[in-house]
PDB file of N, CA and C in Angstrom:
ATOM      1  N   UNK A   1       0.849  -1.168   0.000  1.00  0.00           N
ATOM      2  CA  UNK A   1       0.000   0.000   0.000  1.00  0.00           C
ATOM      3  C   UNK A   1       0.894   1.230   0.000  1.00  0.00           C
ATOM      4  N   UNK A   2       0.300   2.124  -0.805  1.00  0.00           N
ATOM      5  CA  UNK A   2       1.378   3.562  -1.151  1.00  0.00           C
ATOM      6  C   UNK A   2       0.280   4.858  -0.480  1.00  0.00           C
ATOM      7  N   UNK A   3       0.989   5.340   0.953  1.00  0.00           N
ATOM      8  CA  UNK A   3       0.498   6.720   1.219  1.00  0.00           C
ATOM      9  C   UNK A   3       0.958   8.018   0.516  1.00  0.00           C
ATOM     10  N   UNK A   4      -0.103   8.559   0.195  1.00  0.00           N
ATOM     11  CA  UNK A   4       0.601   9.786  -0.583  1.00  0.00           C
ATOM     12  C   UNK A   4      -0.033  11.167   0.083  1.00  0.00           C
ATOM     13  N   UNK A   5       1.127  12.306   0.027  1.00  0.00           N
ATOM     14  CA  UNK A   5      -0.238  13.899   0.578  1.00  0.00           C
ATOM     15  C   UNK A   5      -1.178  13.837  -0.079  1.00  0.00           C
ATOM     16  N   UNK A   6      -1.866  14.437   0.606  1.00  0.00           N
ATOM     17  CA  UNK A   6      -3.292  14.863   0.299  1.00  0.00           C
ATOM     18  C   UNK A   6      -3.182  15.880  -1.074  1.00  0.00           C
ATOM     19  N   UNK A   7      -3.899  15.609  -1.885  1.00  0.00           N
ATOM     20  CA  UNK A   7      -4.104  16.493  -3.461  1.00  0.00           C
ATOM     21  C   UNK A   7      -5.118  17.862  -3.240  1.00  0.00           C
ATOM     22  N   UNK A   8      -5.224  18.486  -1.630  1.00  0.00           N
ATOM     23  CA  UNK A   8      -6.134  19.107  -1.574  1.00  0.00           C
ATOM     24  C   UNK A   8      -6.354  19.783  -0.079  1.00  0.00           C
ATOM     25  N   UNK A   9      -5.835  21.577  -0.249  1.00  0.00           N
ATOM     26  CA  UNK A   9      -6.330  21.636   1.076  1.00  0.00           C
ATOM     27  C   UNK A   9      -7.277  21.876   1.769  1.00  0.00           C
ATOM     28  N   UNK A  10      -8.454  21.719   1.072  1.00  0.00           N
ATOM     29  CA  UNK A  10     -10.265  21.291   1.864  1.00  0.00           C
ATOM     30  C   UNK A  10     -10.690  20.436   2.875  1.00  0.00           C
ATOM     31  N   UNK A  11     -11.360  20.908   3.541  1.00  0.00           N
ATOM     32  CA  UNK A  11     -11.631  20.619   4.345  1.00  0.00           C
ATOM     33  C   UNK A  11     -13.017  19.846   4.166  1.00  0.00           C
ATOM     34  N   UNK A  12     -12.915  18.543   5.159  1.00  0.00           N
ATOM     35  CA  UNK A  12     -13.437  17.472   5.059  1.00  0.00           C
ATOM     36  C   UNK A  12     -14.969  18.050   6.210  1.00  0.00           C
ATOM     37  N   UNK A  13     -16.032  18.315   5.664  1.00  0.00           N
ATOM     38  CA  UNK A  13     -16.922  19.290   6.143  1.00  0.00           C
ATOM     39  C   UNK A  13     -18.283  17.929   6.846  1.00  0.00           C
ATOM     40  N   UNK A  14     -18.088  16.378   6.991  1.00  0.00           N
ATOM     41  CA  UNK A  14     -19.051  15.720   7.325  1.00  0.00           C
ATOM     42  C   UNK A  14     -18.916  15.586   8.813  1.00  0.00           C
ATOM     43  N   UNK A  15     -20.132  14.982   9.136  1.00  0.00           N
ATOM     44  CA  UNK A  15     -20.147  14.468  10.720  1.00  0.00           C
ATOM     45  C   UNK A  15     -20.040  12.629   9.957  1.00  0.00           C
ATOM     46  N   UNK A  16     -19.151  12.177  10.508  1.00  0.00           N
ATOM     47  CA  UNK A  16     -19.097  10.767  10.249  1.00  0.00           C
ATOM     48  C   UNK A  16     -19.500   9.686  11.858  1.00  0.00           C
ATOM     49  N   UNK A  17     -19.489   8.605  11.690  1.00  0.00           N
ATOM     50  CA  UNK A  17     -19.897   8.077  12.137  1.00  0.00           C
ATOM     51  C   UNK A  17     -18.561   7.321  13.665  1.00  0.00           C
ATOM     52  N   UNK A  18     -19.056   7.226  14.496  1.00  0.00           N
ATOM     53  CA  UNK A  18     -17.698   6.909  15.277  1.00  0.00           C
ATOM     54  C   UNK A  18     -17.378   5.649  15.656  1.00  0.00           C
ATOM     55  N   UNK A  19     -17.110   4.849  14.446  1.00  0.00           N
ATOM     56  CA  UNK A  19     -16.645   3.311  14.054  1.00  0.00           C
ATOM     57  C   UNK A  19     -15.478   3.275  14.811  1.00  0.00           C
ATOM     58  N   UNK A  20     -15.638   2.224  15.835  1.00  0.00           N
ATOM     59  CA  UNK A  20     -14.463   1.569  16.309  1.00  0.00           C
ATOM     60  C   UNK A  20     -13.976   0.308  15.941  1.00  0.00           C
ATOM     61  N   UNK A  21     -14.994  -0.577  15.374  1.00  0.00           N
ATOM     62  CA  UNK A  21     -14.682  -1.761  14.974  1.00  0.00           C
ATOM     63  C   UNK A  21     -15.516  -2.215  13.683  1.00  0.00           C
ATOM     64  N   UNK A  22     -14.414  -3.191  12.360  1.00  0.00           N
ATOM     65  CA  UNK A  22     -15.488  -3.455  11.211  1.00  0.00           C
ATOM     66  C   UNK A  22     -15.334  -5.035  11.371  1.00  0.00           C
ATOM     67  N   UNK A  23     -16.565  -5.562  11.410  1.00  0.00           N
ATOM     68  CA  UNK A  23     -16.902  -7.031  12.227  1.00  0.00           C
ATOM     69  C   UNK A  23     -16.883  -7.822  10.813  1.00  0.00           C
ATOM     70  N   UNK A  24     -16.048  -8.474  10.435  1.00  0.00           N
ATOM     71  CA  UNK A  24     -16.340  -9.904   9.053  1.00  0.00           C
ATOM     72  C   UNK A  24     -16.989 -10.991   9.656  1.00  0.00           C
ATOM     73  N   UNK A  25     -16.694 -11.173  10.685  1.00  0.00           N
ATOM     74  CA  UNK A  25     -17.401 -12.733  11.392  1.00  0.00           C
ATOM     75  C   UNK A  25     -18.821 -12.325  11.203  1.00  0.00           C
ATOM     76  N   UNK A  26     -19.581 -11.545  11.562  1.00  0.00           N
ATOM     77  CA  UNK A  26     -21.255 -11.146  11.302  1.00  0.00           C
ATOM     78  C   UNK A  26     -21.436 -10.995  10.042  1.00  0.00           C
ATOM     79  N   UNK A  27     -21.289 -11.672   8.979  1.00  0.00           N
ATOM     80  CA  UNK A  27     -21.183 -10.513   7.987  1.00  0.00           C
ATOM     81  C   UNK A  27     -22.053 -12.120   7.075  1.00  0.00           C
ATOM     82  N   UNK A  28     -22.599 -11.262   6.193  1.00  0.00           N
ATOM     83  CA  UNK A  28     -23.398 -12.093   4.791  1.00  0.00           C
ATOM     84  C   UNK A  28     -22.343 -12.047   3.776  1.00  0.00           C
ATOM     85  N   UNK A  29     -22.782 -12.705   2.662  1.00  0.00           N
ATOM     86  CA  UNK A  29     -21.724 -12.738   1.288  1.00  0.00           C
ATOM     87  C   UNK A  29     -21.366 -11.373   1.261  1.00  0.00           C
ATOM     88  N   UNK A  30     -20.000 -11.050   1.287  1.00  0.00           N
ATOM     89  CA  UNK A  30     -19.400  -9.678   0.780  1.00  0.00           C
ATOM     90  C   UNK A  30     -20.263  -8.727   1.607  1.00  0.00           C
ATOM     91  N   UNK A  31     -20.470  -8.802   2.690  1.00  0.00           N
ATOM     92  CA  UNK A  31     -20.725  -7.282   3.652  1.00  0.00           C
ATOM     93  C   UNK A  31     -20.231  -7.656   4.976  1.00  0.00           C
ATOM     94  N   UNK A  32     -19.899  -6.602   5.791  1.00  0.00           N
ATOM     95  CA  UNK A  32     -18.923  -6.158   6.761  1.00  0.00           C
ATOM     96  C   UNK A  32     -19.834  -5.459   7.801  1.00  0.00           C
ATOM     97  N   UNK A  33     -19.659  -5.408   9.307  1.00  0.00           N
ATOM     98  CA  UNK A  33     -20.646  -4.826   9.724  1.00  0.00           C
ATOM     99  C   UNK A  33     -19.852  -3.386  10.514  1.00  0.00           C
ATOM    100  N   UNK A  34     -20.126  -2.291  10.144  1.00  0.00           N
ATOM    101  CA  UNK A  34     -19.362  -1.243  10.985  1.00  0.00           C
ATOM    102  C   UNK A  34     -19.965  -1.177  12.002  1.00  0.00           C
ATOM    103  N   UNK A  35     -19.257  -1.090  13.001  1.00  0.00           N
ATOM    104  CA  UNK A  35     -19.696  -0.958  14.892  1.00  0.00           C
ATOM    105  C   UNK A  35     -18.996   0.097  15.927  1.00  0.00           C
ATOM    106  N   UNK A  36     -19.757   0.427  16.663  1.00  0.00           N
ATOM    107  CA  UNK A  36     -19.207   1.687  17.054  1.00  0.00           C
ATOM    108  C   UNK A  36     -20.511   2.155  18.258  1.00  0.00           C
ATOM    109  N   UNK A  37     -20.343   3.956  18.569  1.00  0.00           N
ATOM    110  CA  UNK A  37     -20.923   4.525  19.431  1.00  0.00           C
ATOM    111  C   UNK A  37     -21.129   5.450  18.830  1.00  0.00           C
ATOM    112  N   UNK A  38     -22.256   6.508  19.137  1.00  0.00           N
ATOM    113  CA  UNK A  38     -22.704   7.086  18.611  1.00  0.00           C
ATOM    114  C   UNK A  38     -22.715   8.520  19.433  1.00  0.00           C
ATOM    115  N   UNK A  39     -22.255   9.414  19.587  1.00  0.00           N
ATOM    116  CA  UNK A  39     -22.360  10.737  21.049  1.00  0.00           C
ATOM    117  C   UNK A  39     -23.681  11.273  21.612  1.00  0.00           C
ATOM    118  N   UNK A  40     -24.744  11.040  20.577  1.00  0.00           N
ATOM    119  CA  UNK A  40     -25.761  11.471  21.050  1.00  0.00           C
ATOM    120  C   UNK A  40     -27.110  10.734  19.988  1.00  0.00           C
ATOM    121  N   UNK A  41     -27.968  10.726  20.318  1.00  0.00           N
ATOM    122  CA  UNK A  41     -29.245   9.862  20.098  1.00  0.00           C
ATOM    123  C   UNK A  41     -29.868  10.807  18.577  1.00  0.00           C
ATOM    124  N   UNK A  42     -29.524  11.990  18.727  1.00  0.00           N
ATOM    125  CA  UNK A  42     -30.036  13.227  17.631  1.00  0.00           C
ATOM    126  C   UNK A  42     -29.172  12.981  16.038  1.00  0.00           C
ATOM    127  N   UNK A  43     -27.957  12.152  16.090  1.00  0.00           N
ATOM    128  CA  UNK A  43     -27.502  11.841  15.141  1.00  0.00           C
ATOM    129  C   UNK A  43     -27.972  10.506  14.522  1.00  0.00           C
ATOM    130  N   UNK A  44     -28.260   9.911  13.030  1.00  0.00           N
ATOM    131  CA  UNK A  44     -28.321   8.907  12.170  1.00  0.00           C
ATOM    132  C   UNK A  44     -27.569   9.038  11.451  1.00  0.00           C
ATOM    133  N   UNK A  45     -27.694   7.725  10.914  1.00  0.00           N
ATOM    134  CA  UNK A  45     -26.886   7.502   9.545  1.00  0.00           C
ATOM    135  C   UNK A  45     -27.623   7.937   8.628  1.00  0.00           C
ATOM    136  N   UNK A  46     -27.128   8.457   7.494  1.00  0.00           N
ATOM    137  CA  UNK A  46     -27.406   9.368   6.338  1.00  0.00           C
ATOM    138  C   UNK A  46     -27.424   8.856   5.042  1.00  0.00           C
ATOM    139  N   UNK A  47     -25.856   8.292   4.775  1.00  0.00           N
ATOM    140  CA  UNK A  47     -25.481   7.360   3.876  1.00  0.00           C
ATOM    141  C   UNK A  47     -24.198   7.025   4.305  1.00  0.00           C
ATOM    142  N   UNK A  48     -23.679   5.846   3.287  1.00  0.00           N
ATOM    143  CA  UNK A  48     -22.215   5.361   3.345  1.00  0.00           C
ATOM    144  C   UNK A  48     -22.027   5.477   2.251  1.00  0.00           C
ATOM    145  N   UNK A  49     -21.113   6.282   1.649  1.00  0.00           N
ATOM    146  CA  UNK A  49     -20.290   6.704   0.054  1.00  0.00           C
ATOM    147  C   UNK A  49     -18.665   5.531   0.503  1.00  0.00           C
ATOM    148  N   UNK A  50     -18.195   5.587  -0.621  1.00  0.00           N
ATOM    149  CA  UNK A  50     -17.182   4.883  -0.650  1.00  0.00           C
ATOM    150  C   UNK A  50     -16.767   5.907  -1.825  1.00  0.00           C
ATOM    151  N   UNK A  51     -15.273   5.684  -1.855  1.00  0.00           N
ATOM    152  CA  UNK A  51     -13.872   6.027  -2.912  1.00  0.00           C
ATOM    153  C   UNK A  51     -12.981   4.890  -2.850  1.00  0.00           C
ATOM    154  N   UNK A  52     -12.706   4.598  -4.213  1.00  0.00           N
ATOM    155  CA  UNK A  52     -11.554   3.832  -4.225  1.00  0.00           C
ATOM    156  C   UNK A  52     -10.278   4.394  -4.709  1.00  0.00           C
ATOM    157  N   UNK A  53      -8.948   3.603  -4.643  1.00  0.00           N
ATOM    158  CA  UNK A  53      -7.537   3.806  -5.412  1.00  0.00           C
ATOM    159  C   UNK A  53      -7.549   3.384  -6.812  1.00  0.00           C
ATOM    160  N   UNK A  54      -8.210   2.991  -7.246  1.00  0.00           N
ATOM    161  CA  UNK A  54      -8.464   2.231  -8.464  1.00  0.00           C
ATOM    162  C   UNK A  54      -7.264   0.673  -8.279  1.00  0.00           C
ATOM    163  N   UNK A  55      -6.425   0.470  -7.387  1.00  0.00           N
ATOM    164  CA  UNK A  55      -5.637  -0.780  -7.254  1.00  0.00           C
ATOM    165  C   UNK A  55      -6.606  -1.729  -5.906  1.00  0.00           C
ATOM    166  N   UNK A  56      -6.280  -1.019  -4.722  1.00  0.00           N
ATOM    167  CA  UNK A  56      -6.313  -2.226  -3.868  1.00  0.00           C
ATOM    168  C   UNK A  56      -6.878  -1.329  -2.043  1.00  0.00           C
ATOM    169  N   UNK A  57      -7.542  -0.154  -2.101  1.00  0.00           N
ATOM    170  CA  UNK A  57      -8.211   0.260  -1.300  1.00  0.00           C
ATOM    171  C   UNK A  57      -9.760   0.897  -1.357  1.00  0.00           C
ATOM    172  N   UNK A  58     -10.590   0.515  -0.532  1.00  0.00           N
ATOM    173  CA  UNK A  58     -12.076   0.981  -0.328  1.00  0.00           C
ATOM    174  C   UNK A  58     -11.539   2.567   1.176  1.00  0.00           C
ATOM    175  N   UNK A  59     -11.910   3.844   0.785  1.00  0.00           N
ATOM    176  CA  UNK A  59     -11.829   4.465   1.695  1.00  0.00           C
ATOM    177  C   UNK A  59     -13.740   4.507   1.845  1.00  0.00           C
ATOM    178  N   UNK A  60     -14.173   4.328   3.043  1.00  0.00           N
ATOM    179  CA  UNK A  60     -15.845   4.071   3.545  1.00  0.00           C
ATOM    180  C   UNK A  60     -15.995   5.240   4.617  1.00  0.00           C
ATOM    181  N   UNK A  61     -16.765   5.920   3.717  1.00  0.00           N
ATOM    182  CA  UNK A  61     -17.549   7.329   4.589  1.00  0.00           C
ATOM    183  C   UNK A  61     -18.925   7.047   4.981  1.00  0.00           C
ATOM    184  N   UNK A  62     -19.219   6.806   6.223  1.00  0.00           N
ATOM    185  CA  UNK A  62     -20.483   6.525   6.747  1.00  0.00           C
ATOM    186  C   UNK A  62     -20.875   7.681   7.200  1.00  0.00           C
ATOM    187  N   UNK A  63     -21.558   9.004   6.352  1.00  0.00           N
ATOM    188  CA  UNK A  63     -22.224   9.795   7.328  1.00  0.00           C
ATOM    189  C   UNK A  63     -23.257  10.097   8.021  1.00  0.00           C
ATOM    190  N   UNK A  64     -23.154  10.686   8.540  1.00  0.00           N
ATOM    191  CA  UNK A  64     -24.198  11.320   9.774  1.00  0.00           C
ATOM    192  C   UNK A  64     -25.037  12.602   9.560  1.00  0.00           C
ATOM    193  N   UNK A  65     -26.378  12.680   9.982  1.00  0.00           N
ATOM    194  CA  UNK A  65     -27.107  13.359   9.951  1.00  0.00           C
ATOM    195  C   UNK A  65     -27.629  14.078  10.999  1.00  0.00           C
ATOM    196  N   UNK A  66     -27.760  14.998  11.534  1.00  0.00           N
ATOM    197  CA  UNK A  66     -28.336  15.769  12.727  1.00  0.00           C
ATOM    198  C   UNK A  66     -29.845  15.388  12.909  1.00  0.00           C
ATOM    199  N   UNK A  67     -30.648  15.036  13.355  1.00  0.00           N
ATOM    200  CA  UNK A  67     -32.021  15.024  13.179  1.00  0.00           C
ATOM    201  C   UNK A  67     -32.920  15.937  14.093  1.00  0.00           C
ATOM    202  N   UNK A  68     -32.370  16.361  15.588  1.00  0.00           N
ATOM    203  CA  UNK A  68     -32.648  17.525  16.530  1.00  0.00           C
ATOM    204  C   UNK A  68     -31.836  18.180  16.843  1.00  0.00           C
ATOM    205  N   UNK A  69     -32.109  19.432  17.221  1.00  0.00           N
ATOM    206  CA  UNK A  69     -30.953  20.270  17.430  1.00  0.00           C
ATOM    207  C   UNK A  69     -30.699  20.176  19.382  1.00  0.00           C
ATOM    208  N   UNK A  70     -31.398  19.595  19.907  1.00  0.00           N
ATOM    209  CA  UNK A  70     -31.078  18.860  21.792  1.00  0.00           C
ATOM    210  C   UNK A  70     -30.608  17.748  21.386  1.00  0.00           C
ATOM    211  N   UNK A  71     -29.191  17.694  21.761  1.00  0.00           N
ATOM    212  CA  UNK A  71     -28.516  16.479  21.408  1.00  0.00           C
ATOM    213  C   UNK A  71     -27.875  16.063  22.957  1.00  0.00           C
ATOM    214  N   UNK A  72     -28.586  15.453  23.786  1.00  0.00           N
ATOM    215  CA  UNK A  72     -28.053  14.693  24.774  1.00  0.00           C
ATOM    216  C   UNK A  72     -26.669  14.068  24.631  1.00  0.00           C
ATOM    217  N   UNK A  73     -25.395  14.268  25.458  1.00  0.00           N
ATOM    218  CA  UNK A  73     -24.722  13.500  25.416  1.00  0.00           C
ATOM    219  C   UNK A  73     -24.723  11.880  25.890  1.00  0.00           C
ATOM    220  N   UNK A  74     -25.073  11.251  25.335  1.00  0.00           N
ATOM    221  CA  UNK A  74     -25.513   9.753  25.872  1.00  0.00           C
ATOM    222  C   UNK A  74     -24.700   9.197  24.591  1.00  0.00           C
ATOM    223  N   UNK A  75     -24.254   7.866  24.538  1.00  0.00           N
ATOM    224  CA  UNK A  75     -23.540   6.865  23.600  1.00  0.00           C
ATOM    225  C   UNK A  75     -24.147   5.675  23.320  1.00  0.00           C
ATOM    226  N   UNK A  76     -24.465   5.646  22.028  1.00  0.00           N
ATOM    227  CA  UNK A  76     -25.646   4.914  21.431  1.00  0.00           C
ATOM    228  C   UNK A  76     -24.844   4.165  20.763  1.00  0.00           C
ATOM    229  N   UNK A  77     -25.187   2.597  20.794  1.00  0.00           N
ATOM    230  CA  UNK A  77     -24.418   1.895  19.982  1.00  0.00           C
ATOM    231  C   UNK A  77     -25.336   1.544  18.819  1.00  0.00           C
ATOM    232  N   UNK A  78     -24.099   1.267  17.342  1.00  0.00           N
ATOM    233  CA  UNK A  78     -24.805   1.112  16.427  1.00  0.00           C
ATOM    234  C   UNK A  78     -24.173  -0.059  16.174  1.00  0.00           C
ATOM    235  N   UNK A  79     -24.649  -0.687  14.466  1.00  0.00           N
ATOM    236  CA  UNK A  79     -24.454  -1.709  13.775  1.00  0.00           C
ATOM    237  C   UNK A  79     -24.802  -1.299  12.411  1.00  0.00           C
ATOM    238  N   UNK A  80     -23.891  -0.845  11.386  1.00  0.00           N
ATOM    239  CA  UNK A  80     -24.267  -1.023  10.296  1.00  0.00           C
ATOM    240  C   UNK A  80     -23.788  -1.708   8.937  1.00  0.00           C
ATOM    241  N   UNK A  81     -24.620  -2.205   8.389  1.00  0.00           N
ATOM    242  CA  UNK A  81     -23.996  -3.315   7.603  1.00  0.00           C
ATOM    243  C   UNK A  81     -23.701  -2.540   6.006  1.00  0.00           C
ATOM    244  N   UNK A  82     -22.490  -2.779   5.141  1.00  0.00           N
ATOM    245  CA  UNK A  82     -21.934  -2.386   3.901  1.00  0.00           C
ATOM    246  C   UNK A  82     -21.657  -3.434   3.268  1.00  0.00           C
ATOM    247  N   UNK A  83     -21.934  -3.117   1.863  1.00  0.00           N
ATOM    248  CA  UNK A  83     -21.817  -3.975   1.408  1.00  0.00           C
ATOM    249  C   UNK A  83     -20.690  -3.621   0.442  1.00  0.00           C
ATOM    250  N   UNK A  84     -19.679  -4.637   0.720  1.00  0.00           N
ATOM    251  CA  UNK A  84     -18.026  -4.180   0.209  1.00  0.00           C
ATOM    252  C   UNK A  84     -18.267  -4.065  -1.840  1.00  0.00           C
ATOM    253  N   UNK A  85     -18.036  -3.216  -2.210  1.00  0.00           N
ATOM    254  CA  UNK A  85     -18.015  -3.253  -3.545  1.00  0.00           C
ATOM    255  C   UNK A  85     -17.167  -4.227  -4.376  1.00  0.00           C
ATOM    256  N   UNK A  86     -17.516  -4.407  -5.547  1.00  0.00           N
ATOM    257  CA  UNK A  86     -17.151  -5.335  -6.771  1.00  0.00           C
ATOM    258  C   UNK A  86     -15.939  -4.521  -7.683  1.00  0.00           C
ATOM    259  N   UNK A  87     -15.576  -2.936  -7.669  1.00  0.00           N
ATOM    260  CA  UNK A  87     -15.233  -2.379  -8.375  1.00  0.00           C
ATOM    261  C   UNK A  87     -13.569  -2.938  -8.493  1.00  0.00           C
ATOM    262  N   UNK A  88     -13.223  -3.127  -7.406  1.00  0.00           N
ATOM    263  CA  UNK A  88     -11.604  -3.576  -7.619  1.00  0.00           C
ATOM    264  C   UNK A  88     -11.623  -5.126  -7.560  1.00  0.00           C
ATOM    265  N   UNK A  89     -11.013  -5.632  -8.624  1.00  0.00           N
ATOM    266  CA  UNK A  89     -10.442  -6.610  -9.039  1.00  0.00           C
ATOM    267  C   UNK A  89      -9.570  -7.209  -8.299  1.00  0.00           C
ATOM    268  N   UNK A  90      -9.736  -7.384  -6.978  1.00  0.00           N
ATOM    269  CA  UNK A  90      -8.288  -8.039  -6.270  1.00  0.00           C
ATOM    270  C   UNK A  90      -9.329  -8.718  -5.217  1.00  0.00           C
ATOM    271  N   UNK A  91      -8.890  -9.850  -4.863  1.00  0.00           N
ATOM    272  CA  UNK A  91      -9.460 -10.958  -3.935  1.00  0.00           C
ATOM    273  C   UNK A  91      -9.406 -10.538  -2.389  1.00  0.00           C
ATOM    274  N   UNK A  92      -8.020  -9.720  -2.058  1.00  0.00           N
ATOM    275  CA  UNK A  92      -7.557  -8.893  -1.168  1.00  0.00           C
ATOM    276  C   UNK A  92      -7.569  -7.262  -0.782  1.00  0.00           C
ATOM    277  N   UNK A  93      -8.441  -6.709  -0.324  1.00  0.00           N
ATOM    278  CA  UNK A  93      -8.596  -5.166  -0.130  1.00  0.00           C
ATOM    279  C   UNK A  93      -8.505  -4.115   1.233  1.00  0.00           C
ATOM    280  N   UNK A  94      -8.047  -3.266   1.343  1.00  0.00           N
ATOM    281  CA  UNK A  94      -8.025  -2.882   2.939  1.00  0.00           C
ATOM    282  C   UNK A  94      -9.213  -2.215   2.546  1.00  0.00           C
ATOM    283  N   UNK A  95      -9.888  -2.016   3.886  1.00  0.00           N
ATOM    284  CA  UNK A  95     -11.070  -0.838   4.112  1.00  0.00           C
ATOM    285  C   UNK A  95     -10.908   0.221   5.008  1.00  0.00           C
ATOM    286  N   UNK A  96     -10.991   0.734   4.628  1.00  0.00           N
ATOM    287  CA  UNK A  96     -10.482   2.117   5.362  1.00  0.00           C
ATOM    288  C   UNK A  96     -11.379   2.675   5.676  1.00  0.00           C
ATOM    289  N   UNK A  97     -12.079   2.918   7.045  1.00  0.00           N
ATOM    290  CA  UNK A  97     -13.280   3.621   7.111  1.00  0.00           C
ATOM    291  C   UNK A  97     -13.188   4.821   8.336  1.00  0.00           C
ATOM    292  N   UNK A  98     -13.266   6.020   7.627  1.00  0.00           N
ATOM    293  CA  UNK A  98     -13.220   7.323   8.697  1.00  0.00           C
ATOM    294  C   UNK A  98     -13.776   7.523   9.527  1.00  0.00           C
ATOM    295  N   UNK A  99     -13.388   7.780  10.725  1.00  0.00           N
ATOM    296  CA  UNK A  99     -14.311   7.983  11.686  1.00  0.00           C
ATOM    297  C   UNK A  99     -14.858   9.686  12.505  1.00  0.00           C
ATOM    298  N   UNK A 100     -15.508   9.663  13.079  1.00  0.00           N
ATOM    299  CA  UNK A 100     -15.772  11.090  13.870  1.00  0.00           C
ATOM    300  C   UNK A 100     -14.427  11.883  14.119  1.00  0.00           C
ATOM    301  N   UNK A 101     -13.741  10.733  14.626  1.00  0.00           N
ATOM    302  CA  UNK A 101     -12.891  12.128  15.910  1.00  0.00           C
ATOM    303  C   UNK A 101     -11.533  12.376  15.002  1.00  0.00           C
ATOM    304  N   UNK A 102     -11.664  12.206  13.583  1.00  0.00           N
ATOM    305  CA  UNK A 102     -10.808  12.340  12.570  1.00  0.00           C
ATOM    306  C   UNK A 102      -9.566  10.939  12.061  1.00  0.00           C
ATOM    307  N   UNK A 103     -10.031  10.182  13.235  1.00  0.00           N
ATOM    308  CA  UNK A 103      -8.977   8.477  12.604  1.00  0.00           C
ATOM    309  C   UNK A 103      -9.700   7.765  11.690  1.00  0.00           C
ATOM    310  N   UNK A 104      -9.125   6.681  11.734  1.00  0.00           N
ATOM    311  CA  UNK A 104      -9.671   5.662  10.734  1.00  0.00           C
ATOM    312  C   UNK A 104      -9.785   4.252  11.225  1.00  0.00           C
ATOM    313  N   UNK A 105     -10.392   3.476  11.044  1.00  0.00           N
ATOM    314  CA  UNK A 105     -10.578   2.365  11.371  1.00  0.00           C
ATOM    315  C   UNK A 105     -10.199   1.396  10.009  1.00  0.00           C
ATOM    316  N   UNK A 106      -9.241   0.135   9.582  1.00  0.00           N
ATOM    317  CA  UNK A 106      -9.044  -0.158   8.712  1.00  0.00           C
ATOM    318  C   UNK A 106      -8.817  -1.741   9.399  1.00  0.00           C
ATOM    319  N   UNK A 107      -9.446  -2.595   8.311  1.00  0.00           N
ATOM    320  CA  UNK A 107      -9.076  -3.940   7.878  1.00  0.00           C
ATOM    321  C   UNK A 107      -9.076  -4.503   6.675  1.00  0.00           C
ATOM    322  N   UNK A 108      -8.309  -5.650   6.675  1.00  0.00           N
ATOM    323  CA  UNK A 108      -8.129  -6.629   5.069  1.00  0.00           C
ATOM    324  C   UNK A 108      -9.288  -7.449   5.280  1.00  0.00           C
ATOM    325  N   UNK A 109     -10.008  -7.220   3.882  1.00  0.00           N
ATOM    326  CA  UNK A 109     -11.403  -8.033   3.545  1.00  0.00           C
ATOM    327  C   UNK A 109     -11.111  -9.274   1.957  1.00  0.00           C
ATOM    328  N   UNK A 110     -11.418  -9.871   2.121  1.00  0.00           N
ATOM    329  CA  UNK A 110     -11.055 -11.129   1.519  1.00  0.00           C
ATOM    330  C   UNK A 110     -12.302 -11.289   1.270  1.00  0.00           C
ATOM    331  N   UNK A 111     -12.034 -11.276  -0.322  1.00  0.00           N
ATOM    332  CA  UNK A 111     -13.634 -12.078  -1.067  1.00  0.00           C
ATOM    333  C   UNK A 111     -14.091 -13.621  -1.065  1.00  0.00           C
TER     334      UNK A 111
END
């Protein structure tokens, strides 16, 4: 795997989701389950976009949506299931999936 700078100094403007763990053992043909906590009950999931390298990485944006503006601090656990894409040609792929507090959560997914 090749890290390279960033092509861009914009700013990454989502509320993402705060994935601590991506579960394969739970998982159906080719989906992964993202797991995690959530800061407050007023946030959902929105969508999950994906980008690839065109070689051998899935970067997975699960975002978040505000739904009230009283957002209790309480930690809500979630479960959400993705379904790993077909687009790269390799049997072997990392997933890279961003999280809230600006890290990443990443594992090798095997078709």
């Amino acid at each position: 795997m090749k890290v390279t700078e960033s092509t861009s100094n914009a700013v990454d403007d989502f509320q993402y989701a705060y994935v601590n763990y991506i579960d394969k053992e739970e998982q159906s043909f080719g989906e992964v389950t993202l797991k995690g906590y959530n800061p407050s009950d007023c946030f959902e999931l929105y969508t999950i976009e994906y980008v690839h390298n065109g070689k051998d990485t899935y970067s997975v944006l699960p975002k978040m949506k505000q739904v009230r503006s009283f957002c209790p601090m309480k930690m809500v656990p979630f479960k959400y299931k993705w379904k790993v894409p077909s687009d790269l040609n390799k049997s072997r792929v990392l997933i890279h999936v961003r999280t809230m507090d600006g890290k990443s959560v990443n594992t090798i997914f095997s078709k």
